[in-house]
C-alpha atoms as a PDB file:
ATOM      1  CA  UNK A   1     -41.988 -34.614 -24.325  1.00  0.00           C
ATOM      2  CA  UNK A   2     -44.024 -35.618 -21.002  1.00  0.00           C
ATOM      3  CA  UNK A   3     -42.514 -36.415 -18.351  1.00  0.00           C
ATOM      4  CA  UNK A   4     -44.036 -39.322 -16.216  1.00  0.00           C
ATOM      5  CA  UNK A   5     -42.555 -39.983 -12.203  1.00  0.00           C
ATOM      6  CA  UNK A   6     -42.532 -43.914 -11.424  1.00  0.00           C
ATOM      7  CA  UNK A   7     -44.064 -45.151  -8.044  1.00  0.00           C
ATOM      8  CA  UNK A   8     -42.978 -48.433  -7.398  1.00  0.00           C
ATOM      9  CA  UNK A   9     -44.928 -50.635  -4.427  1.00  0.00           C
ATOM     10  CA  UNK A  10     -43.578 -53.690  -2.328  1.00  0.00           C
ATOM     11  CA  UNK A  11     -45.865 -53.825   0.646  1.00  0.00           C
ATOM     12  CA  UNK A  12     -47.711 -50.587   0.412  1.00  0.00           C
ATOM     13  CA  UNK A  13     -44.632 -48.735   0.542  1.00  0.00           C
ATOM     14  CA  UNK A  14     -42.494 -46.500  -2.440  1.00  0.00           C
ATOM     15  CA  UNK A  15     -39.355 -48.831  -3.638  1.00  0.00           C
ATOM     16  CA  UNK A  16     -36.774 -49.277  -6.222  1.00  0.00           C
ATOM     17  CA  UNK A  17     -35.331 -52.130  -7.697  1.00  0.00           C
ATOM     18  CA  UNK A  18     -32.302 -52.787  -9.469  1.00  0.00           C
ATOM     19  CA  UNK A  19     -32.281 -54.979 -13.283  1.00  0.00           C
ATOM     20  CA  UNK A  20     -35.888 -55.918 -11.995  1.00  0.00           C
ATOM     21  CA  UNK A  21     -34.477 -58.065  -8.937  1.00  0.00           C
ATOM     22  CA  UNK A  22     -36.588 -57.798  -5.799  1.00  0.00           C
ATOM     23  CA  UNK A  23     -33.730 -58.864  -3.745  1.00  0.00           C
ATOM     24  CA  UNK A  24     -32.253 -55.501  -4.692  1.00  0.00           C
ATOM     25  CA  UNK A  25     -34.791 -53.629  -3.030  1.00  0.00           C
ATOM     26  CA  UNK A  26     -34.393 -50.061  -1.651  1.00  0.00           C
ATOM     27  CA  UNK A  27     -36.970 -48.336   0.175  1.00  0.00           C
ATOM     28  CA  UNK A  28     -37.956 -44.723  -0.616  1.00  0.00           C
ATOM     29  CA  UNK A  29     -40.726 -43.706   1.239  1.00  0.00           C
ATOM     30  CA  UNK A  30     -43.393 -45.468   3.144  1.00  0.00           C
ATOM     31  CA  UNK A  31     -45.973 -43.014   1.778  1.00  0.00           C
ATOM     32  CA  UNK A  32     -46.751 -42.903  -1.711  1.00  0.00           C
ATOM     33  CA  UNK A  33     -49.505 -40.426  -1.825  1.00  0.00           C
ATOM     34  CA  UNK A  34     -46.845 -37.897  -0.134  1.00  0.00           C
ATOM     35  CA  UNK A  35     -44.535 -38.759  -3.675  1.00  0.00           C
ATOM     36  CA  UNK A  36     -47.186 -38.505  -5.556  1.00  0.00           C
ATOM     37  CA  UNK A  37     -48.277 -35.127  -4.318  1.00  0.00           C
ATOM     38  CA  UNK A  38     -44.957 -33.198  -4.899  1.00  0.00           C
ATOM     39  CA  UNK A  39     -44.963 -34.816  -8.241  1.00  0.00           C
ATOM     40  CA  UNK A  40     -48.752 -33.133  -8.679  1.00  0.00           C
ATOM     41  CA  UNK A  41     -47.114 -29.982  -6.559  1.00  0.00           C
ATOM     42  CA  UNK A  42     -44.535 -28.928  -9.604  1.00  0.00           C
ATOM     43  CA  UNK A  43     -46.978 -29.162 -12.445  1.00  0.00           C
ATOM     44  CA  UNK A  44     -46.430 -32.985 -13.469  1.00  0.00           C
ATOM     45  CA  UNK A  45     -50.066 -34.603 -14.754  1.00  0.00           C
ATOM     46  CA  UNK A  46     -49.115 -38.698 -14.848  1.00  0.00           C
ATOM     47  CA  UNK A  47     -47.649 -41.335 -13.074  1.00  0.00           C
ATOM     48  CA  UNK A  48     -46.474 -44.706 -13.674  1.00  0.00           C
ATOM     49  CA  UNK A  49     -47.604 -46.630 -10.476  1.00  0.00           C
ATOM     50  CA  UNK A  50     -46.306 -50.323 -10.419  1.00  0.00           C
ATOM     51  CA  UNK A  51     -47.753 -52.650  -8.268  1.00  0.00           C
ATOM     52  CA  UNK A  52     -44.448 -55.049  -7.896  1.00  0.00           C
ATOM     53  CA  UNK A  53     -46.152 -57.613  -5.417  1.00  0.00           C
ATOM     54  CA  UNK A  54     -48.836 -57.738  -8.177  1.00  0.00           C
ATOM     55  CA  UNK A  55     -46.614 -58.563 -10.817  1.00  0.00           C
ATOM     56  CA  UNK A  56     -44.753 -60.839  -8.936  1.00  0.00           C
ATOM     57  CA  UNK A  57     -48.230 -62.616  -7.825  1.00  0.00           C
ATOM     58  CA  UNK A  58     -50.136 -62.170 -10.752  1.00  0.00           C
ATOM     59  CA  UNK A  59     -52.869 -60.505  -9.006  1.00  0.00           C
ATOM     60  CA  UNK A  60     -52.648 -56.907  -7.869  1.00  0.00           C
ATOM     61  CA  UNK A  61     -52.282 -56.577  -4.523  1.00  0.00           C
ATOM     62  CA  UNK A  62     -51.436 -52.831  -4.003  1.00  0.00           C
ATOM     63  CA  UNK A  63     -55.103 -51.292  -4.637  1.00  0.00           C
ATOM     64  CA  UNK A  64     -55.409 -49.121  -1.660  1.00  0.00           C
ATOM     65  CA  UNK A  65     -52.247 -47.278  -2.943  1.00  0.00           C
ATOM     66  CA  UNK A  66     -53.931 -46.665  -6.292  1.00  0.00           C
ATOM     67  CA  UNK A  67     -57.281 -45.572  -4.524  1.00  0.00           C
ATOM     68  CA  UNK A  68     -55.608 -43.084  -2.646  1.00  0.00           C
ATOM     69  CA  UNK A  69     -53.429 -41.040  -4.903  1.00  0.00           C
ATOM     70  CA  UNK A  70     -56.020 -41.590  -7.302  1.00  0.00           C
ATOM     71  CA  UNK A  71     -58.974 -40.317  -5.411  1.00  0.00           C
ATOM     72  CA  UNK A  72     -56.430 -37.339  -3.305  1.00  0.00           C
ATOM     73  CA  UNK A  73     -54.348 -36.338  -6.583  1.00  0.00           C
ATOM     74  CA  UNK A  74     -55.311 -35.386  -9.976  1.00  0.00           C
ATOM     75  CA  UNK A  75     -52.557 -37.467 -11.561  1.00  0.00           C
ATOM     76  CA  UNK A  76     -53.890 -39.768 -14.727  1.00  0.00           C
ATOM     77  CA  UNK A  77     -52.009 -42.826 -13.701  1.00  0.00           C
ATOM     78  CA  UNK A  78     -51.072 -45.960 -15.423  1.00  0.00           C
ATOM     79  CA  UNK A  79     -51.416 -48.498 -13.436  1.00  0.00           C
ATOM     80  CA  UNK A  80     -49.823 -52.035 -13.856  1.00  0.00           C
ATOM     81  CA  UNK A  81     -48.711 -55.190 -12.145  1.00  0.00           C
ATOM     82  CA  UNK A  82     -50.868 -58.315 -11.620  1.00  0.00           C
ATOM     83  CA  UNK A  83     -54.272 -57.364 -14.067  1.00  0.00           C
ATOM     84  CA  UNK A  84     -54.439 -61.117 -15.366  1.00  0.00           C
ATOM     85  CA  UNK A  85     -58.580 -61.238 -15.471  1.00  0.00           C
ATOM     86  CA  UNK A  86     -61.277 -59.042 -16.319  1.00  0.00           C
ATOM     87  CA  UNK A  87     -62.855 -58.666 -12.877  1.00  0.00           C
ATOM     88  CA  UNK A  88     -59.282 -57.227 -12.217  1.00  0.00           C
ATOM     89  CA  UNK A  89     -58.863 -54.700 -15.198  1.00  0.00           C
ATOM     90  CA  UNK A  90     -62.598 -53.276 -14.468  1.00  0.00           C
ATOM     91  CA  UNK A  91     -61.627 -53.115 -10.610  1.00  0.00           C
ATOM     92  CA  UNK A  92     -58.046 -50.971 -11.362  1.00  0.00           C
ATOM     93  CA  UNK A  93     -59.898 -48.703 -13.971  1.00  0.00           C
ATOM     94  CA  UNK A  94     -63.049 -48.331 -11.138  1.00  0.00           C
ATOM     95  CA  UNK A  95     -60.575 -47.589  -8.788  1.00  0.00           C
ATOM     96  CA  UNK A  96     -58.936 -44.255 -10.142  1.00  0.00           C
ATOM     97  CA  UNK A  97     -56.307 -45.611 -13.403  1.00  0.00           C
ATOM     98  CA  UNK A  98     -57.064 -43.740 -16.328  1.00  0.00           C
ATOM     99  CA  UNK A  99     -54.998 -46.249 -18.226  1.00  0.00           C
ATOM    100  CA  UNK A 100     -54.106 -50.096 -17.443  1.00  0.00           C
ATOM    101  CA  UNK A 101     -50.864 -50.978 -18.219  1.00  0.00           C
ATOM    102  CA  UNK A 102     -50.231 -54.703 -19.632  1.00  0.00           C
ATOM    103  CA  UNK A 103     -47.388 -56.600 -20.376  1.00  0.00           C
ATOM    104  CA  UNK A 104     -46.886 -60.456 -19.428  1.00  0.00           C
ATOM    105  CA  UNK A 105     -50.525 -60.741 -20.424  1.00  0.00           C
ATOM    106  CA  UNK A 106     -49.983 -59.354 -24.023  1.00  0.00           C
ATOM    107  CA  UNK A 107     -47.322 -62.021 -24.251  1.00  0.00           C
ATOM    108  CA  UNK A 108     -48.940 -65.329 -22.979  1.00  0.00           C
ATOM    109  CA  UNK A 109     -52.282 -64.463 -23.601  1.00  0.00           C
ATOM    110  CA  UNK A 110     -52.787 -62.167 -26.274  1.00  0.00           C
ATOM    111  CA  UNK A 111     -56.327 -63.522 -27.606  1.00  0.00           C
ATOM    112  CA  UNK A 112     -57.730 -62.399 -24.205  1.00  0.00           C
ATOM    113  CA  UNK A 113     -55.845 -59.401 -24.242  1.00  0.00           C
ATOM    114  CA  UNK A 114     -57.424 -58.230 -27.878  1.00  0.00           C
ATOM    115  CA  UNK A 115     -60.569 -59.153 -26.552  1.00  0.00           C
ATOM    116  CA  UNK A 116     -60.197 -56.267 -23.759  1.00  0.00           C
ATOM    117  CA  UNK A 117     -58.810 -53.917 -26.471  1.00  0.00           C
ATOM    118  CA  UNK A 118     -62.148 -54.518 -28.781  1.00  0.00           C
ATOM    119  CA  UNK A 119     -64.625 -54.515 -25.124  1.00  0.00           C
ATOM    120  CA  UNK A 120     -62.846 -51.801 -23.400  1.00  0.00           C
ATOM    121  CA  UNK A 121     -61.302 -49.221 -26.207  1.00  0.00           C
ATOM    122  CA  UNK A 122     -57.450 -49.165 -27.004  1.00  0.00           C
ATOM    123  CA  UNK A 123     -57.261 -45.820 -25.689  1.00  0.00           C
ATOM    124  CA  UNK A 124     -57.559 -47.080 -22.187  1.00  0.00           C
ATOM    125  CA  UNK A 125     -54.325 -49.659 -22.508  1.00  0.00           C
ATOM    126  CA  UNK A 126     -51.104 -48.667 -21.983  1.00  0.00           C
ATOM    127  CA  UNK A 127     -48.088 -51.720 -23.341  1.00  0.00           C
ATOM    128  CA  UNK A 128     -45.374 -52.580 -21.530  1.00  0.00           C
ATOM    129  CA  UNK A 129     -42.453 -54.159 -23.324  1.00  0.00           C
ATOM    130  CA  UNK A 130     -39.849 -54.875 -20.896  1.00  0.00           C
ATOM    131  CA  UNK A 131     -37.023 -55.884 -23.053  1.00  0.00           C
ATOM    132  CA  UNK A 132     -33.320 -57.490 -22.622  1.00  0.00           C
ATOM    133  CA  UNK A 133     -31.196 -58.051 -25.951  1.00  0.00           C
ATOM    134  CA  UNK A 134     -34.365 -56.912 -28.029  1.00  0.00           C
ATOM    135  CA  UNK A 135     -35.891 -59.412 -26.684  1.00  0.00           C
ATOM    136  CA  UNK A 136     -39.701 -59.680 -24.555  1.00  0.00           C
ATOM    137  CA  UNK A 137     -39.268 -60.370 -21.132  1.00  0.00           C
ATOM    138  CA  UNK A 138     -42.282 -61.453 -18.946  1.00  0.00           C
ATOM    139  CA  UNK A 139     -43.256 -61.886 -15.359  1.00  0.00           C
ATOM    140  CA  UNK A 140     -41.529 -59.180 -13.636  1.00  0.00           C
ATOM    141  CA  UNK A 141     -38.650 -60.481 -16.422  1.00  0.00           C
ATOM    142  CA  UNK A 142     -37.869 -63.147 -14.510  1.00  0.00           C
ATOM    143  CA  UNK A 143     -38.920 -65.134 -17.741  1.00  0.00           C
ATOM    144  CA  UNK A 144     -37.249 -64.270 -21.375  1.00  0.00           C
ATOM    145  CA  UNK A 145     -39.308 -64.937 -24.230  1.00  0.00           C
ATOM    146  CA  UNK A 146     -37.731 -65.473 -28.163  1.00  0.00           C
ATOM    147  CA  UNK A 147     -40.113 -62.738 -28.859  1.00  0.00           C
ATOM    148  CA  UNK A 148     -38.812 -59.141 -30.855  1.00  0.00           C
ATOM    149  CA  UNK A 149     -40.033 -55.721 -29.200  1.00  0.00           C
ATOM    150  CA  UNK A 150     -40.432 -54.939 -32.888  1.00  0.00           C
ATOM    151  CA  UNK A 151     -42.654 -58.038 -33.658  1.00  0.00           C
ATOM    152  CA  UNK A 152     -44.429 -57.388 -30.351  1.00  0.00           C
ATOM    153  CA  UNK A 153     -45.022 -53.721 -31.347  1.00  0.00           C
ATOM    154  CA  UNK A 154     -46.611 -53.971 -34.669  1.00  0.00           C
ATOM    155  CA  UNK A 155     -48.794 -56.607 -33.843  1.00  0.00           C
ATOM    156  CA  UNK A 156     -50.153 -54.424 -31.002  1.00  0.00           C
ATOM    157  CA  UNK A 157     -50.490 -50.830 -32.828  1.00  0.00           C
ATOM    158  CA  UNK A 158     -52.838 -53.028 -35.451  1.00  0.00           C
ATOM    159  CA  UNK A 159     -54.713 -53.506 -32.483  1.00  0.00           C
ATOM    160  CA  UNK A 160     -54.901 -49.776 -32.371  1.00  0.00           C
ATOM    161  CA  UNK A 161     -53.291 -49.636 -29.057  1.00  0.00           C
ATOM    162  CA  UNK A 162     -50.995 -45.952 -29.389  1.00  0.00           C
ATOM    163  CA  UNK A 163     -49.067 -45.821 -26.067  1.00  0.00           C
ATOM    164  CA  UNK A 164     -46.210 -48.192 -25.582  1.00  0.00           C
ATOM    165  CA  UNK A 165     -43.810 -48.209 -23.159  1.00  0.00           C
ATOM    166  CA  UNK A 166     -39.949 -50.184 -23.637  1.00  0.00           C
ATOM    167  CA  UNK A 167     -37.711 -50.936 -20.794  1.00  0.00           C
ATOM    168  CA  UNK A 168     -34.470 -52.060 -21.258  1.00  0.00           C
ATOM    169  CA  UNK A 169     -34.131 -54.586 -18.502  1.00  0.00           C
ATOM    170  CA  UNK A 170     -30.294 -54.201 -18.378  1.00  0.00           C
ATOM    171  CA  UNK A 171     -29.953 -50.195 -17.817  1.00  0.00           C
ATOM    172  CA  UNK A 172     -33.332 -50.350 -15.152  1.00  0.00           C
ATOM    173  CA  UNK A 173     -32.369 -49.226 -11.740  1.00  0.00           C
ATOM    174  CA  UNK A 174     -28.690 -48.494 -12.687  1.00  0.00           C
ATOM    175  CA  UNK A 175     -28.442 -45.005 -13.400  1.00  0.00           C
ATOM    176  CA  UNK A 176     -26.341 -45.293 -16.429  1.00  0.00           C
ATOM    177  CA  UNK A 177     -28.231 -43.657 -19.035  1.00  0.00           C
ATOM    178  CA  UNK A 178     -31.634 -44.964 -21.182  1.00  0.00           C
ATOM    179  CA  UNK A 179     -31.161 -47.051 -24.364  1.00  0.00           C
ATOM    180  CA  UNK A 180     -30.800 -44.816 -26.946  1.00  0.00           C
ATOM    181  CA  UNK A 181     -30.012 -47.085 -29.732  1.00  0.00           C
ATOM    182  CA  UNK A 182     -33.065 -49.144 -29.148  1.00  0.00           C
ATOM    183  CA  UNK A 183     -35.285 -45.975 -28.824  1.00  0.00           C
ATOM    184  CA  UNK A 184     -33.856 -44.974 -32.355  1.00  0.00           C
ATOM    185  CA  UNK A 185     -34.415 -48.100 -34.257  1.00  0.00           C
ATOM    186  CA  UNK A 186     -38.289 -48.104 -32.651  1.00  0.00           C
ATOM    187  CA  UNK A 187     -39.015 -44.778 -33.427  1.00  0.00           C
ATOM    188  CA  UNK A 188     -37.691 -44.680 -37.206  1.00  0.00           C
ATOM    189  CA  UNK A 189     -39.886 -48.515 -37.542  1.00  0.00           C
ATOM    190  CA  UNK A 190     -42.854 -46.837 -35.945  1.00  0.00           C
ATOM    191  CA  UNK A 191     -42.994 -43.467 -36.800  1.00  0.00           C
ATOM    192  CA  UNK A 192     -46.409 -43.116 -35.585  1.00  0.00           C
ATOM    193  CA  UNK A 193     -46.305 -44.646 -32.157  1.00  0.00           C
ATOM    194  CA  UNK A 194     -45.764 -42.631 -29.048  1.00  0.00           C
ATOM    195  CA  UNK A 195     -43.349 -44.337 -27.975  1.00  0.00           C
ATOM    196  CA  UNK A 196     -42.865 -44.036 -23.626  1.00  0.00           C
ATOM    197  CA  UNK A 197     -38.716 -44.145 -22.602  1.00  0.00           C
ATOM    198  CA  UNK A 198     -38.137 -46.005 -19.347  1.00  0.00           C
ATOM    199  CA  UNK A 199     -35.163 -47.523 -17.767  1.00  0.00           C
ATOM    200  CA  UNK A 200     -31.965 -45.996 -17.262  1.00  0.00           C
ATOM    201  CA  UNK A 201     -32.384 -42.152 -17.167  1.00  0.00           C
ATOM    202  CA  UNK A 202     -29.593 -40.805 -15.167  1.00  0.00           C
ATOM    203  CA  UNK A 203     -29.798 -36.950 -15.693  1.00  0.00           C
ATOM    204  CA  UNK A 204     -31.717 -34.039 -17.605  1.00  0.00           C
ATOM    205  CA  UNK A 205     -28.877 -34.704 -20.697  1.00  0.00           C
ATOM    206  CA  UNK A 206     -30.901 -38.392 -20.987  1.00  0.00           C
ATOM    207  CA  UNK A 207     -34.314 -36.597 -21.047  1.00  0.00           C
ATOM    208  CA  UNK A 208     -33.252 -33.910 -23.427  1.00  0.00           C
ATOM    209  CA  UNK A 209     -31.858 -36.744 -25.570  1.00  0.00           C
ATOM    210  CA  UNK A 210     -35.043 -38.800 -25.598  1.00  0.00           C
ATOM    211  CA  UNK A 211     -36.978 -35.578 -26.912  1.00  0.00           C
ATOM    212  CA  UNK A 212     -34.506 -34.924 -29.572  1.00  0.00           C
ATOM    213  CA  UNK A 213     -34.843 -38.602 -30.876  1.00  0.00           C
ATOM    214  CA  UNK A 214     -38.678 -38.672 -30.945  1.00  0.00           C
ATOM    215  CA  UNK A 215     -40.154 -40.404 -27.774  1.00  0.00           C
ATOM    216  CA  UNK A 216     -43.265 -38.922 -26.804  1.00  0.00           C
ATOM    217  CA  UNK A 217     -42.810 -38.969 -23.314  1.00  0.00           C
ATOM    218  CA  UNK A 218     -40.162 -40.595 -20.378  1.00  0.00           C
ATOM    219  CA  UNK A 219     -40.617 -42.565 -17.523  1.00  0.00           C
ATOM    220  CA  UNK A 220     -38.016 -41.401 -14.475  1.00  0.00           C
ATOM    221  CA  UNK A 221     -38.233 -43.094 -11.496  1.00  0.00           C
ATOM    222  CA  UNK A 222     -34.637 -43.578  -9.422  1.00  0.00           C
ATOM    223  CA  UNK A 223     -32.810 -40.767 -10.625  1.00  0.00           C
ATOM    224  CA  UNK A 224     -35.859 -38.834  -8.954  1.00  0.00           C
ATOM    225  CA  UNK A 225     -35.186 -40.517  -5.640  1.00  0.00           C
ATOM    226  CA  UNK A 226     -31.346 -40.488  -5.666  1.00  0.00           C
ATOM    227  CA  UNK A 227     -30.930 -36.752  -6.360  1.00  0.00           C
ATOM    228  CA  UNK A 228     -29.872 -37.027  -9.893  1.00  0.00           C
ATOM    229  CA  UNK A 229     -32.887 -34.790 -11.014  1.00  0.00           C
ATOM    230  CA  UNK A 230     -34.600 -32.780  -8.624  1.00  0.00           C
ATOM    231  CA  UNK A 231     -37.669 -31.701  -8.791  1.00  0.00           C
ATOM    232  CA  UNK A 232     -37.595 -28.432 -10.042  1.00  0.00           C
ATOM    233  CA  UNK A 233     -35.081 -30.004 -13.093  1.00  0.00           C
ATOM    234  CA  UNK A 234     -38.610 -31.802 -13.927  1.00  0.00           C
ATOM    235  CA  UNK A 235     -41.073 -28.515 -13.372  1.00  0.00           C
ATOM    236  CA  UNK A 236     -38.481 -26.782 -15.822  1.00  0.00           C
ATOM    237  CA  UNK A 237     -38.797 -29.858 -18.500  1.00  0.00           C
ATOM    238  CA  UNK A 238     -42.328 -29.868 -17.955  1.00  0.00           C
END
């Protein structure tokens, strides 16, 4: 199993939130690139970098932070928040992401969406299903949708689109371990899908869990930055 460090980015600057609320906001570091280059340091060859203002504005916002670690690192990031148009997509792949992540947009719009997949290649996507209850949640989940992760799933690995990502809104930020349950149910549906963990990971018990159930790789963001696992926990894992 891979493991993949989050970057989170309100105003330029490495943050955490809590349950996906911005007005639980906790400041890391002011320099991402520095984050990003320990991660790079101990052997680690991805990151998750979220551009939170984008999401929240639906237009990224946060490009000189992927231009940097993208162009000083040789990290394969995913890169998501705020890619709503085309100009957009080309503009975060020309800038250093070796995959786009979507989610909202796979939701409200997913005719343009497949479109991309069939112009740009599947390989290049990365799918974000933030979930709460099973459920799709959109827009930074500050919207709920009626939609199933399952549903949502399938319809995308038709698509051909192989990396998937699933958040469970309610264990995010909290440090109380990933959901387990949920992982379990996708993984025995979707046997084939490399399925990404994210949300929730507490300790290196969660991420030794996640490989024994089947998820390709795990997302671990706050447990980084509150000491729960160091670094060298991850170079071991790695």
């Amino acid at each position: 199993m891979q493991i993949i460090p989050a970057i989170d980015i309100i105003e330029g600057k490495c943050v955490r939130l809590t349950e996906g609320d911005y007005a639980q906001k906790k400041i890391y570091n002011e320099n991402p690139l520095e984050v990003a280059k320990a991660f790079e340091g101990i052997g680690l060859m991805r990151l998750h970098l979220v551009d939170l203002d984008g999401a929240k504005a639906g237009e990224v916002v946060n490009w000189k932070v992927l231009e940097k670690i993208a162009t000083q690192t040789t990290l394969k990031i995913d890169f998501g928040g705020g890619i709503k148009k085309e100009a957009t997509l080309k503009m975060v792949l020309e800038s250093g992401a070796t995959y786009a992540t979507i989610g909202s947009l796979a939701v409200k719009n997913p005719e343009l969406f497949q479109e991309w997949i069939s112009r740009f290649g599947a390989e290049v996507f990365m799918l974000g299903a933030d979930v709460f209850e099973e459920k799709i949640a959109i827009g930074g989940w500050l919207e709920k949708t009626n939609i199933t992760v399952f549903d949502f799933m399938k319809m995308y690995m038709d698509k051909g689109v192989s990396q998937m990502f699933c958040t469970d809104i309610q264990k995010d930020g909290k440090l109380q371990g990933p959901s387990i349950a949920l992982y379990e149910k996708i993984i025995n549906q979707f046997p084939t899908l490399n399925l990404i963990a994210s949300g929730g990971v507490s300790s290196l018990d969660d991420l030794i869990e996640l490989e024994e159930i089947g998820c390709s790789a795990a997302i671990v963001g706050k447990a980084i930055y509150e000491n729960k696992i160091t670094i060298s926990d991850l170079a071991n894992f790695n």
